[in-house]
N, C-alpha and C. Protein backbone atom coordinates (compact mmCIF):
# COMPACT_ATOMS: atom_id res chain seq x y z
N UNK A 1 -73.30 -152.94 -69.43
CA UNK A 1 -73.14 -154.28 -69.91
C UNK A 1 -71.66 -154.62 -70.10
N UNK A 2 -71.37 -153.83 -70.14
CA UNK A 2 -69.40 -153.90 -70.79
C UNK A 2 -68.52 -154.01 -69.49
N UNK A 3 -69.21 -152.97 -68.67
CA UNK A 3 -68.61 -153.00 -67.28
C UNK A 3 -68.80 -155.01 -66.72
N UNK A 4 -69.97 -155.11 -67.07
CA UNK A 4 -70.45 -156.56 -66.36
C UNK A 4 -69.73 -157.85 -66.71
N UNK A 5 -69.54 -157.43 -68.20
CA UNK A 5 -68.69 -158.63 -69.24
C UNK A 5 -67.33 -158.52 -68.42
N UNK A 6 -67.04 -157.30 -68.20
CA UNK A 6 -65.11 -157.10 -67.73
C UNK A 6 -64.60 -157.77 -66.67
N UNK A 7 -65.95 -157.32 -65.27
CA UNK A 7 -65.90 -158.05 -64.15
C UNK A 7 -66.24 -159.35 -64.38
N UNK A 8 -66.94 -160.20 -65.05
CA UNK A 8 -66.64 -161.31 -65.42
C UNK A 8 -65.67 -162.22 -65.65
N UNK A 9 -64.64 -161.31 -66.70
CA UNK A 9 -64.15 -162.23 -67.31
C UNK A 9 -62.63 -162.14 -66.16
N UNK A 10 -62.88 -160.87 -65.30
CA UNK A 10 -61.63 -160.55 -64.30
C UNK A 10 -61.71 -161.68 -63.67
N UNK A 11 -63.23 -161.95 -63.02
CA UNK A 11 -63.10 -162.91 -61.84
C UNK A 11 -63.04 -164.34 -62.79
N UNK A 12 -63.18 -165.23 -63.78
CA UNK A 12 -62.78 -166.24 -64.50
C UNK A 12 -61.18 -166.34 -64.74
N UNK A 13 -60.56 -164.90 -64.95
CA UNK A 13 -59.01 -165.05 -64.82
C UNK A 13 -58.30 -165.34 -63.50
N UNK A 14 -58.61 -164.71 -62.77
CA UNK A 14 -58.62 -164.62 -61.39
C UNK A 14 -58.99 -166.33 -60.87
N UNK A 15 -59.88 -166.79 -61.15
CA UNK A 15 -60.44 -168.28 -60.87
C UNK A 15 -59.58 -169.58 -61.05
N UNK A 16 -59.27 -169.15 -62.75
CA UNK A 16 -58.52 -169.78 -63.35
C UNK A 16 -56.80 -169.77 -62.73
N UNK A 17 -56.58 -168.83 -62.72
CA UNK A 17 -55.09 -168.47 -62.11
C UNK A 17 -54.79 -169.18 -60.89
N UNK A 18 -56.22 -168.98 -59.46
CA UNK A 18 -56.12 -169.75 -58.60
C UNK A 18 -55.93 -170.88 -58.69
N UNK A 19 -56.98 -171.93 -59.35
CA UNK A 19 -56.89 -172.95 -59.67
C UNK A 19 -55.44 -173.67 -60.33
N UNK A 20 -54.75 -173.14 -61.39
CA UNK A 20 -53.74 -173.27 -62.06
C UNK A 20 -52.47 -173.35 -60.43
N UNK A 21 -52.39 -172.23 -59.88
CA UNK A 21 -51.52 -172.26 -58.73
C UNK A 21 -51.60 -173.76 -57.73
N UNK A 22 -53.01 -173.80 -57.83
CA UNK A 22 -53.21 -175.27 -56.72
C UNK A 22 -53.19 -176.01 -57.13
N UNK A 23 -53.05 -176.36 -58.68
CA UNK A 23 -52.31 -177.50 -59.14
C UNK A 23 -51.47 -177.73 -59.06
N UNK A 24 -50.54 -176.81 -59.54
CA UNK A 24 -49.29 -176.80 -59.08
C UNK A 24 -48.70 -176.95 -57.87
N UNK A 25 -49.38 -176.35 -56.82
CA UNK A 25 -48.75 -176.73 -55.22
C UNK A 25 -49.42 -178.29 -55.32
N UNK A 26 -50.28 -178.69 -55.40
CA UNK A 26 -50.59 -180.70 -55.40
C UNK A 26 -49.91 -181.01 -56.12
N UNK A 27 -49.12 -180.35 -57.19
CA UNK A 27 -48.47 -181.38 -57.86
C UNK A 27 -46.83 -181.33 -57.22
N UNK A 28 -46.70 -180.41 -56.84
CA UNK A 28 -45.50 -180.58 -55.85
C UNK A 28 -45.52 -181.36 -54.78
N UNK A 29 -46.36 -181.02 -53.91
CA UNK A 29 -46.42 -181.78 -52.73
C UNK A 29 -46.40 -182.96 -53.06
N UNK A 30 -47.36 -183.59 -53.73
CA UNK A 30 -46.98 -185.31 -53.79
C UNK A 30 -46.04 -185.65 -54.37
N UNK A 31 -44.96 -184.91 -55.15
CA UNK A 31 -43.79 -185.20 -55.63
C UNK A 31 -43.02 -185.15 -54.05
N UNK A 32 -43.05 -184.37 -53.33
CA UNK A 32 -42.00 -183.71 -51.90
C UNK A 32 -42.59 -184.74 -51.18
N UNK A 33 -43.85 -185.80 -50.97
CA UNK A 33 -44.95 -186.76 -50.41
C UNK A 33 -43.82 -187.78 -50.77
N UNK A 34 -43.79 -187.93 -52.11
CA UNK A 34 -43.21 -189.88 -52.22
C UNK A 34 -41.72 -189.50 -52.07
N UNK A 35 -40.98 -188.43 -51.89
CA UNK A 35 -39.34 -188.34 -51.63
C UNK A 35 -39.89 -188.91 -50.32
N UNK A 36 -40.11 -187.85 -49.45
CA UNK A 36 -40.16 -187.96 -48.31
C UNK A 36 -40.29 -189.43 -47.71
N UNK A 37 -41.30 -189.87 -47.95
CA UNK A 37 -41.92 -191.22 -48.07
C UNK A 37 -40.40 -192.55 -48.07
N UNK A 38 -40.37 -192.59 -49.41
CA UNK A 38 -39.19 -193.34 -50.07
C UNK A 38 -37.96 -192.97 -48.80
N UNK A 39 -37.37 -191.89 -48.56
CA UNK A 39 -35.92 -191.36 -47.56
C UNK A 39 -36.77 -191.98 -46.34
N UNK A 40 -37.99 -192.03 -45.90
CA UNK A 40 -38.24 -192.60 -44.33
C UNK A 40 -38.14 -193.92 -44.08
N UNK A 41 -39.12 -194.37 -45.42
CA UNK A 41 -39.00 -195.83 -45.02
C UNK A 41 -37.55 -196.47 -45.24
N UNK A 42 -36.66 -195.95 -46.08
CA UNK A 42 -35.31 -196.53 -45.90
C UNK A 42 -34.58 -196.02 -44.64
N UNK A 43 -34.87 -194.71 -43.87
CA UNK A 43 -33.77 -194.81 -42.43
C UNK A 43 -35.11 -195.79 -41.89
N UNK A 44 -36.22 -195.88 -41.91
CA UNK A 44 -37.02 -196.77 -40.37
C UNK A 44 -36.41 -197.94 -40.61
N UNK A 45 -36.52 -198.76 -41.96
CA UNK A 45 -36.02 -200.30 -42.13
C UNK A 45 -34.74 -200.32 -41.68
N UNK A 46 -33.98 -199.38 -41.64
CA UNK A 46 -32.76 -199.53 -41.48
C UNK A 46 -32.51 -199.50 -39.61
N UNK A 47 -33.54 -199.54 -39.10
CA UNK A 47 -33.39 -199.58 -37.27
C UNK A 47 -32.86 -200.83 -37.16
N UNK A 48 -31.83 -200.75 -36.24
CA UNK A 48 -31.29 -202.05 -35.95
C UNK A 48 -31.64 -202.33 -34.32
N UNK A 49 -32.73 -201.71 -33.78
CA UNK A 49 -33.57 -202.68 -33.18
C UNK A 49 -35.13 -201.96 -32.72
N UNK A 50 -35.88 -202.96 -32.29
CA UNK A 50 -37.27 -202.12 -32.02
C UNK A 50 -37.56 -201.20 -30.98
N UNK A 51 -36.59 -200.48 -30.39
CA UNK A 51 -36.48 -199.14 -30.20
C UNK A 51 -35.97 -198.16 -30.96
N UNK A 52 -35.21 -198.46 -31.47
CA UNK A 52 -34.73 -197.19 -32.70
C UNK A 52 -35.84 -197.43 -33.51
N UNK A 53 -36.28 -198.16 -33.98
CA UNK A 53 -37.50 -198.54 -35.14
C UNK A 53 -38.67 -197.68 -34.48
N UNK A 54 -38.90 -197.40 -33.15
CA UNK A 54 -40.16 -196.75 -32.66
C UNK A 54 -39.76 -194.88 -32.65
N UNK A 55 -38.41 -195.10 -32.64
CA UNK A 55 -38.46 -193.69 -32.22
C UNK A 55 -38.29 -192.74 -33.86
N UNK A 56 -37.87 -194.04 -34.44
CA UNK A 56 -37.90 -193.26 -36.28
C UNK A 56 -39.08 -193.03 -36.50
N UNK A 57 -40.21 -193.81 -35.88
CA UNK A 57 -41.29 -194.37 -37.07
C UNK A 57 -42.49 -192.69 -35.83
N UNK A 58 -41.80 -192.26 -35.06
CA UNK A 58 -42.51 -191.15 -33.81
C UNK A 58 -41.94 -189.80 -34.66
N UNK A 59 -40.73 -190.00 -35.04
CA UNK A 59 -40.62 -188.54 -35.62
C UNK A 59 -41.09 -188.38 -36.94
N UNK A 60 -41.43 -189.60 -37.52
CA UNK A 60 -42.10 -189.11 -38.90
C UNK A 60 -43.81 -188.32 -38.64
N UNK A 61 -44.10 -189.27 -37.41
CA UNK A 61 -45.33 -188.60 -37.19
C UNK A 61 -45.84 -187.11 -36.60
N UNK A 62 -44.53 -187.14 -35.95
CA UNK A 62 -44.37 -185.54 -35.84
C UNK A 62 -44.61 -184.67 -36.17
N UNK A 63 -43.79 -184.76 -37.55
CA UNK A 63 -43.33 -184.37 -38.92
C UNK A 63 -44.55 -184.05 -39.38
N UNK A 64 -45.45 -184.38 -39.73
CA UNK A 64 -47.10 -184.69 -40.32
C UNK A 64 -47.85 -183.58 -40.14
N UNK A 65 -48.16 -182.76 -38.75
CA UNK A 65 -49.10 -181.68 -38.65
C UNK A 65 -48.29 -180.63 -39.19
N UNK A 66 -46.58 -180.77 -38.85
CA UNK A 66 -46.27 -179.72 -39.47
C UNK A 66 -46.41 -179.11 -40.93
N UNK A 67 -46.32 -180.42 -41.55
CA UNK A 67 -46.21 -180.24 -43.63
C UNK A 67 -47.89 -180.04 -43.50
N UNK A 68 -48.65 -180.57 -42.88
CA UNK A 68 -50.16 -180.39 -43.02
C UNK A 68 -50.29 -178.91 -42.91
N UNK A 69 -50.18 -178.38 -42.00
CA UNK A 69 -50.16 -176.63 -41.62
C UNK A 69 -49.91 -176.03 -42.56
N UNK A 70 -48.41 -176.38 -42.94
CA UNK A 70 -47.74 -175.61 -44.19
C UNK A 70 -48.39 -175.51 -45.66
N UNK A 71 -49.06 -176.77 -45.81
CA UNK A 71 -49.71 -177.28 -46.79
C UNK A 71 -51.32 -176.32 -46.57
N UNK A 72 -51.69 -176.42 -45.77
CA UNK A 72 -53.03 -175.14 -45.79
C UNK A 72 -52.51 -173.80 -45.51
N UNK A 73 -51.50 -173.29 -45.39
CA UNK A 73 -51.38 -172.07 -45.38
C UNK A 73 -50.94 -171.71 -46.69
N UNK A 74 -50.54 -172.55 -47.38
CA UNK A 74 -50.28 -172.79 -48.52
C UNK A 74 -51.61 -172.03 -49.58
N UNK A 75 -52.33 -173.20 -49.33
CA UNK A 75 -53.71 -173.29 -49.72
C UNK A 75 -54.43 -171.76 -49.62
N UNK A 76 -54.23 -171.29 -48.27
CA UNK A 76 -55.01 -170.32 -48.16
C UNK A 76 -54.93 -169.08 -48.58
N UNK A 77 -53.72 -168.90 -49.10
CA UNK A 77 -52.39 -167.69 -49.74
C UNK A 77 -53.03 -167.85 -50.94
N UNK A 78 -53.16 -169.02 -51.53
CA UNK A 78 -53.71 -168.80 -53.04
C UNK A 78 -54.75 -168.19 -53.42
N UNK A 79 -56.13 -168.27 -52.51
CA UNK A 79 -57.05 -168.28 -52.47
C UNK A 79 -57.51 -166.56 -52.21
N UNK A 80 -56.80 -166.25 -51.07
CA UNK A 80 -56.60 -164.86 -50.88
C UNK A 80 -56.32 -164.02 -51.91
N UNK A 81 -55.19 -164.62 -52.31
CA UNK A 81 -54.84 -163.77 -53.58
C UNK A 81 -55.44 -163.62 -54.09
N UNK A 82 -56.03 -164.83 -54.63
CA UNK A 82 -57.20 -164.85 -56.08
C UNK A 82 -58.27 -164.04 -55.98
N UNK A 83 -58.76 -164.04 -54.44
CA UNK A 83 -60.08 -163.10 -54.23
C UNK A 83 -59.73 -161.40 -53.92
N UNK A 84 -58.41 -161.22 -54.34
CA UNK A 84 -58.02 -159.83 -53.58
C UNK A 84 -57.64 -159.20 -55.12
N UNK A 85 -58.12 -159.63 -56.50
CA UNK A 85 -57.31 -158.83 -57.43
C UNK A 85 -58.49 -158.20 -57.70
């Protein structure tokens, strides 16, 4: 029974810890989300004509799978961890 309570309360720390970590990475990212955000839309507005305006507004989209990737590998590091203690 003692053994059962221990592994319990391991995997609730363990749970908790994960969870606590992925708050923290969401709460970063959408902080690193509205910089990012805010620095783009001031160089795109700033195209002084609608070709530079297309080719700003192409590399932000670029940009996108990469922080996405990063952002689940992110994700998945936590998770690992949490299930590996």
């Amino acid at each position: 029974m003692n053994t059962q309570f221990a592994d319990l309360q391991k995997s609730s720390t363990q749970l908790l810890t994960g969870l606590q970590k992925l708050g923290q990475l969401n709460l970063e990212v959408a902080q690193a989300s509205f910089a990012d955000a805010s620095k783009a839309a001031q160089t795109i507005f700033a195209a002084k004509n609608p070709q530079e305006f297309a080719t700003l507004v192409a590399a932000e989209f670029k940009a996108a799978p990469a922080k996405a990737t990063a952002y689940g590998t992110q994700v998945r590091d936590i998770f690992t961890a949490a299930s590996q203690r």
